[in-house]
PDB file of N, CA and C in Angstrom:
ATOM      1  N   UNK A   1       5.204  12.105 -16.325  1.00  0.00           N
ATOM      2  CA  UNK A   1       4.945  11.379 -15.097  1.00  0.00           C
ATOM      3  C   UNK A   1       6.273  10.891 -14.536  1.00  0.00           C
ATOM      4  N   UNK A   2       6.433  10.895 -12.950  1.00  0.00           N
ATOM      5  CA  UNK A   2       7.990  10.570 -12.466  1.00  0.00           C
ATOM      6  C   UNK A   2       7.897   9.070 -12.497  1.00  0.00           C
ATOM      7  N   UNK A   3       8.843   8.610 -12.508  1.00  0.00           N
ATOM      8  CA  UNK A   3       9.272   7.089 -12.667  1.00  0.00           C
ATOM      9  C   UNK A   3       8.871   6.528 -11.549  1.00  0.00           C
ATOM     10  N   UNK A   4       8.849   6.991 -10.586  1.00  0.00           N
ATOM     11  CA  UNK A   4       8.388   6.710  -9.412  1.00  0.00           C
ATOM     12  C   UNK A   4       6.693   6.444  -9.543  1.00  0.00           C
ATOM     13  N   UNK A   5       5.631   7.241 -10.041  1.00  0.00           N
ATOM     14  CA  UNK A   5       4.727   7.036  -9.878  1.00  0.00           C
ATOM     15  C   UNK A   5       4.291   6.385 -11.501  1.00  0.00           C
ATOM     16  N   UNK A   6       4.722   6.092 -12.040  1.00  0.00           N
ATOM     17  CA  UNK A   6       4.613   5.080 -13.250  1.00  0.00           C
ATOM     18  C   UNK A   6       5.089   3.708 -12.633  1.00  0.00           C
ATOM     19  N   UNK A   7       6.147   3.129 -11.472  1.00  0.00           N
ATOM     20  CA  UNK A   7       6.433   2.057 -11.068  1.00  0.00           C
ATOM     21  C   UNK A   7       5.312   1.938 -10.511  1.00  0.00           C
ATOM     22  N   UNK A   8       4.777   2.830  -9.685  1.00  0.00           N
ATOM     23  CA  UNK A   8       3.556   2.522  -8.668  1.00  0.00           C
ATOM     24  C   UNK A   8       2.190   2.114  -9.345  1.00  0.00           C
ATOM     25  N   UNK A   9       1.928   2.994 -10.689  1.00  0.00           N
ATOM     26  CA  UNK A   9       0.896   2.522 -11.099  1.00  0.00           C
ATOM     27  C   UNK A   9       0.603   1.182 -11.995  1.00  0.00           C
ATOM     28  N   UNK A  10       2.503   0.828 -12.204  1.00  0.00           N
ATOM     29  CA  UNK A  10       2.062  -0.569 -13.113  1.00  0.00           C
ATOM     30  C   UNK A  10       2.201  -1.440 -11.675  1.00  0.00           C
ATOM     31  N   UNK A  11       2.585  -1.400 -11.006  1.00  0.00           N
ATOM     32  CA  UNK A  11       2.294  -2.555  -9.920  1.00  0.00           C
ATOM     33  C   UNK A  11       1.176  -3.350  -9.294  1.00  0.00           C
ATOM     34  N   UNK A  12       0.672  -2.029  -9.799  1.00  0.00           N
ATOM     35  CA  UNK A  12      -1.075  -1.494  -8.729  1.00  0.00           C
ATOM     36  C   UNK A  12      -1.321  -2.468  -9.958  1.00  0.00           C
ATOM     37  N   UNK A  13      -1.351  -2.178 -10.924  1.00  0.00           N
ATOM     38  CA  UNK A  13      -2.379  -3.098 -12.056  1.00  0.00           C
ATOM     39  C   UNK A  13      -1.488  -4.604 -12.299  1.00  0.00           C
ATOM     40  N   UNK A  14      -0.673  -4.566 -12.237  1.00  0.00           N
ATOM     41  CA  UNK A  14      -0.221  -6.138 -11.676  1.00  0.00           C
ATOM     42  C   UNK A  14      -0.191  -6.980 -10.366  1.00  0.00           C
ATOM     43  N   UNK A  15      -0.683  -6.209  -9.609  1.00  0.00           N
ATOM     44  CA  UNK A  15      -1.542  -6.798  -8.320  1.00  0.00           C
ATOM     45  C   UNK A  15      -3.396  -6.804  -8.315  1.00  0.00           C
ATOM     46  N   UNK A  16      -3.702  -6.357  -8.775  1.00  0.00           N
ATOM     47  CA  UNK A  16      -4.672  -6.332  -9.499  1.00  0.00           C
ATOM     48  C   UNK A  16      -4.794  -7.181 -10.616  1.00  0.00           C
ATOM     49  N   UNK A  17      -4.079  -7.603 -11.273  1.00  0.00           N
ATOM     50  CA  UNK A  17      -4.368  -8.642 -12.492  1.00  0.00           C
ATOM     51  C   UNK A  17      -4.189  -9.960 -11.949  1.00  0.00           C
ATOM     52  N   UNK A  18      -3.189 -10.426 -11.013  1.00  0.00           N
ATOM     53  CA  UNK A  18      -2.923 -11.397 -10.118  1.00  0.00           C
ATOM     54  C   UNK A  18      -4.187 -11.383  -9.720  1.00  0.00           C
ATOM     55  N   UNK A  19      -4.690 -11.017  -8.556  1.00  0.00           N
ATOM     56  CA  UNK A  19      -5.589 -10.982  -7.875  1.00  0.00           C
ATOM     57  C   UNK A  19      -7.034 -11.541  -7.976  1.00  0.00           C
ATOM     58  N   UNK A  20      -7.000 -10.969  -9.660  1.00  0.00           N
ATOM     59  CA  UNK A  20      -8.021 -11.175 -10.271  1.00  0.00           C
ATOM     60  C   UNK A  20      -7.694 -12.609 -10.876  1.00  0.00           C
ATOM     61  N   UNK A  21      -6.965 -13.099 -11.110  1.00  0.00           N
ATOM     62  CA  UNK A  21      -6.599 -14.217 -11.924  1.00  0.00           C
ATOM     63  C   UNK A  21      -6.630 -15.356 -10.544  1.00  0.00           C
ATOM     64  N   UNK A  22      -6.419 -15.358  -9.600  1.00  0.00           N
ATOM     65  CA  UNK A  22      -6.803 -15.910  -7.921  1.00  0.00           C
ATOM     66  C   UNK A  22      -7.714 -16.190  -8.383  1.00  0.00           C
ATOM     67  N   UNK A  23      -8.422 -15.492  -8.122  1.00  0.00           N
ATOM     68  CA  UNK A  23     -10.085 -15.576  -7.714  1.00  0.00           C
ATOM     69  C   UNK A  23     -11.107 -16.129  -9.063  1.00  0.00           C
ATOM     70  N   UNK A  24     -10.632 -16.442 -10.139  1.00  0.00           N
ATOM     71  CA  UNK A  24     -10.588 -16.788 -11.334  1.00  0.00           C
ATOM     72  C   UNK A  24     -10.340 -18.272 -11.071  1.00  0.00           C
ATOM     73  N   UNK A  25      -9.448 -18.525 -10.742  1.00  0.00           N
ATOM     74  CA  UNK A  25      -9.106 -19.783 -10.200  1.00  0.00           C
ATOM     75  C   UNK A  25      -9.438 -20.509  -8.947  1.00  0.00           C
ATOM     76  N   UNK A  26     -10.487 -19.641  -8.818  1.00  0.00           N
ATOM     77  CA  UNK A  26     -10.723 -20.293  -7.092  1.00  0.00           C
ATOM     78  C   UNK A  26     -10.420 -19.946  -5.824  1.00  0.00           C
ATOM     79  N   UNK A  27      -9.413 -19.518  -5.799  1.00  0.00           N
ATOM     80  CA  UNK A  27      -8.779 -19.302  -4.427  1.00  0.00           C
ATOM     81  C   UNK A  27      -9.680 -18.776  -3.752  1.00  0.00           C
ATOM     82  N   UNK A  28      -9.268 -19.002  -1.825  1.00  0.00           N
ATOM     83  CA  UNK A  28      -9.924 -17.803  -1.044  1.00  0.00           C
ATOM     84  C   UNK A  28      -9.848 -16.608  -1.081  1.00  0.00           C
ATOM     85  N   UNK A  29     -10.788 -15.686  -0.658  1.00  0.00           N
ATOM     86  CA  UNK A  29     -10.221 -14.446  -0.844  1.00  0.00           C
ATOM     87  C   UNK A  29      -9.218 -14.329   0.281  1.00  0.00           C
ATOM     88  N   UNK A  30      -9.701 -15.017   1.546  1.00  0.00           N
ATOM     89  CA  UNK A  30      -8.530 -14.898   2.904  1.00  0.00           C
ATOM     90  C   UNK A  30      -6.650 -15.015   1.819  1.00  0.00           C
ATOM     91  N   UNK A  31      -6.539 -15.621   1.074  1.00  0.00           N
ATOM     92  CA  UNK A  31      -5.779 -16.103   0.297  1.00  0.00           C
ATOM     93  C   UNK A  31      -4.859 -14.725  -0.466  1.00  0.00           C
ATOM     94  N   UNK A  32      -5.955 -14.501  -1.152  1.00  0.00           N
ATOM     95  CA  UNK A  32      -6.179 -13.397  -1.937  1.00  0.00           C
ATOM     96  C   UNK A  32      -5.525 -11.742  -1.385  1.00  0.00           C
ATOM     97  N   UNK A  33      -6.493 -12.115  -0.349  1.00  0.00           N
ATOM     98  CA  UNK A  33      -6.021 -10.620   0.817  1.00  0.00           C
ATOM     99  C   UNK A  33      -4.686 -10.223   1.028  1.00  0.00           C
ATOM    100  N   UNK A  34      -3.865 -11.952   1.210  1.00  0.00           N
ATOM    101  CA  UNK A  34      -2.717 -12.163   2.207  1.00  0.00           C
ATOM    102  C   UNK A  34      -1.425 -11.918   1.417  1.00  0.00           C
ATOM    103  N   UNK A  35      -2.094 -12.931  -0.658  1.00  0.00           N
ATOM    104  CA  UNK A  35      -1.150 -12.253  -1.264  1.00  0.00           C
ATOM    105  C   UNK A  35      -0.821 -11.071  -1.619  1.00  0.00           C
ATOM    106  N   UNK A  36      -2.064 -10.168  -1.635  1.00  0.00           N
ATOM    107  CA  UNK A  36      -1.862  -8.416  -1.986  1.00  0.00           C
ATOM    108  C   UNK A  36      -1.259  -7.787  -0.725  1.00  0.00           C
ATOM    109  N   UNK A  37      -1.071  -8.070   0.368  1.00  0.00           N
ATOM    110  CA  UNK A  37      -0.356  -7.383   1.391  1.00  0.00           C
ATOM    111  C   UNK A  37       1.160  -7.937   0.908  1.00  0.00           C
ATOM    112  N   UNK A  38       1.752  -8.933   1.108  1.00  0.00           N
ATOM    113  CA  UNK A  38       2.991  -9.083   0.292  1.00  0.00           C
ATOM    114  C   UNK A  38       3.445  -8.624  -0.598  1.00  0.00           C
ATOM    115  N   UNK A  39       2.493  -8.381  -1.892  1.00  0.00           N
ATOM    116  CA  UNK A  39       2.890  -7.525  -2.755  1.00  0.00           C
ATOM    117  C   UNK A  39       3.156  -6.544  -2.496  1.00  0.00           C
ATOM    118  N   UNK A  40       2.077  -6.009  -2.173  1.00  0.00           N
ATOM    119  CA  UNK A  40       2.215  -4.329  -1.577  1.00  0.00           C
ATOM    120  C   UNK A  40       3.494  -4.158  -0.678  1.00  0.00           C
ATOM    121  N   UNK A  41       3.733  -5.026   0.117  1.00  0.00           N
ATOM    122  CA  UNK A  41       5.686  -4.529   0.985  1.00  0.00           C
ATOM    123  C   UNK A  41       6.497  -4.961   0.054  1.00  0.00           C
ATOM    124  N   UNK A  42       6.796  -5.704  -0.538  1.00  0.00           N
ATOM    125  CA  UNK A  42       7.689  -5.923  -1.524  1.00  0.00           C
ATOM    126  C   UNK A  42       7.967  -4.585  -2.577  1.00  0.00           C
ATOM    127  N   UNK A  43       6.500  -4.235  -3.702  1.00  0.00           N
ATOM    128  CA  UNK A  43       6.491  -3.013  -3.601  1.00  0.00           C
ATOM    129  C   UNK A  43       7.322  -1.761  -3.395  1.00  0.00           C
ATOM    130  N   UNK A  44       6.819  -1.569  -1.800  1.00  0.00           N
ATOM    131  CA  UNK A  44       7.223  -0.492  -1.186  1.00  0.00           C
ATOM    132  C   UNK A  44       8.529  -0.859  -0.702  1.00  0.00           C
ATOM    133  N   UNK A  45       9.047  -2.093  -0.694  1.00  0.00           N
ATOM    134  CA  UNK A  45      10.589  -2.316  -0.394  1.00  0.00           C
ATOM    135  C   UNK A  45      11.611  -1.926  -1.689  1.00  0.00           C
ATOM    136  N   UNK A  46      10.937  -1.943  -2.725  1.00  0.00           N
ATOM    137  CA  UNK A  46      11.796  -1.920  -4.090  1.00  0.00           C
ATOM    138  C   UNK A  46      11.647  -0.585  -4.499  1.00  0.00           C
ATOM    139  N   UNK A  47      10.373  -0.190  -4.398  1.00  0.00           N
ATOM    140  CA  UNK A  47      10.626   2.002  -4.320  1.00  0.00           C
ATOM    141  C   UNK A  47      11.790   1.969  -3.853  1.00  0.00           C
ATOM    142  N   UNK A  48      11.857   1.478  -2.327  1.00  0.00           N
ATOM    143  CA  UNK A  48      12.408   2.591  -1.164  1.00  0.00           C
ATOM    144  C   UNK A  48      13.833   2.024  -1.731  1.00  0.00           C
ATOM    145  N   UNK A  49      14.073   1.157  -2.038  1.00  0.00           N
ATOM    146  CA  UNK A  49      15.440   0.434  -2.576  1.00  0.00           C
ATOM    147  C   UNK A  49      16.171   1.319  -3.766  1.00  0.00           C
ATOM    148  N   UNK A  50      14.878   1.746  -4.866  1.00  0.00           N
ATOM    149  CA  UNK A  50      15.225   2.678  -5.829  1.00  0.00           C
ATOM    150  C   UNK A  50      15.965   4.339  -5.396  1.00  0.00           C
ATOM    151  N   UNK A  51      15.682   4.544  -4.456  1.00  0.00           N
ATOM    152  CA  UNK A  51      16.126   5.775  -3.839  1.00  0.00           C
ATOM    153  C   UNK A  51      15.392   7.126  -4.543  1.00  0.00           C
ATOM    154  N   UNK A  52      15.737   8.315  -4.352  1.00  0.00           N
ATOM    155  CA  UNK A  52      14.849   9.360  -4.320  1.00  0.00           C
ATOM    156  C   UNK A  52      14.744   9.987  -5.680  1.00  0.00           C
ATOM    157  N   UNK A  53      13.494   9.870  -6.198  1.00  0.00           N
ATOM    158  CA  UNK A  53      13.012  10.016  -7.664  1.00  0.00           C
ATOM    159  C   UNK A  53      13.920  10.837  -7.986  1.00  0.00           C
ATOM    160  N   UNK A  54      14.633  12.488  -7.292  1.00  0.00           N
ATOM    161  CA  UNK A  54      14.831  13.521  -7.855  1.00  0.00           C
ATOM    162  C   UNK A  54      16.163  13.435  -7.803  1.00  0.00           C
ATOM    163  N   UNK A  55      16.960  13.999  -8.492  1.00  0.00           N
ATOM    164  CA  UNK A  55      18.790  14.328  -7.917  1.00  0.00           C
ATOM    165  C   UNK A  55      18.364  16.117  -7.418  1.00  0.00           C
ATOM    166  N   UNK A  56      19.376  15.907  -5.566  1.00  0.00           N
ATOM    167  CA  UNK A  56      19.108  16.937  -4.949  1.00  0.00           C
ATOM    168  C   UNK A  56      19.835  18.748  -6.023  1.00  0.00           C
ATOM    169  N   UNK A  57      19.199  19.491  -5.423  1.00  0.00           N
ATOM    170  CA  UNK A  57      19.612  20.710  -5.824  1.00  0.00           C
ATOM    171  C   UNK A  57      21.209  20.998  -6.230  1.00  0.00           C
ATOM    172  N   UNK A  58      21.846  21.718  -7.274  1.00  0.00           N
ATOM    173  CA  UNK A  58      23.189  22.065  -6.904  1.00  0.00           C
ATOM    174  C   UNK A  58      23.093  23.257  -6.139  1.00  0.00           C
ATOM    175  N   UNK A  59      23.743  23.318  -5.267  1.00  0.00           N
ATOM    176  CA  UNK A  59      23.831  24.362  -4.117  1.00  0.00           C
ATOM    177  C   UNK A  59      25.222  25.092  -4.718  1.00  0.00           C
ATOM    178  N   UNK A  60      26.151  25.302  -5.779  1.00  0.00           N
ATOM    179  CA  UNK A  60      27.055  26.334  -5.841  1.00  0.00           C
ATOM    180  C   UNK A  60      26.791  27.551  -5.645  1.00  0.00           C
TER     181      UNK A  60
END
């Protein structure tokens, strides 16, 4: 599996465990909603930060 989609899938389940632990505690879901969209760009800010799973072709 690429590193890339192993970052993605432990995130997913640590936004998901958060989430669940919210709502465990009470929170709104309006709450709830607002923190999983944050996660989720943060996320996708720290992929895109990681740069491109592959090293390009050697072209000699």
């Amino acid at each position: 599996m690429p590193s890339n989609a192993l970052y993605i899938v432990g995130f997913i389940i640590v936004i998901l465990g958060l989430a669940y632990m919210a709502s465990l505690m009470g929170i709104s879901a309006q709450w709830i909603a607002a923190g999983v969209v944050v996660l989720v760009g943060v996320g996708i800010l720290k992929l895109a930060k990681r740069g491109p799973s592959t090293r390009p072709f050697d072209t000699r």
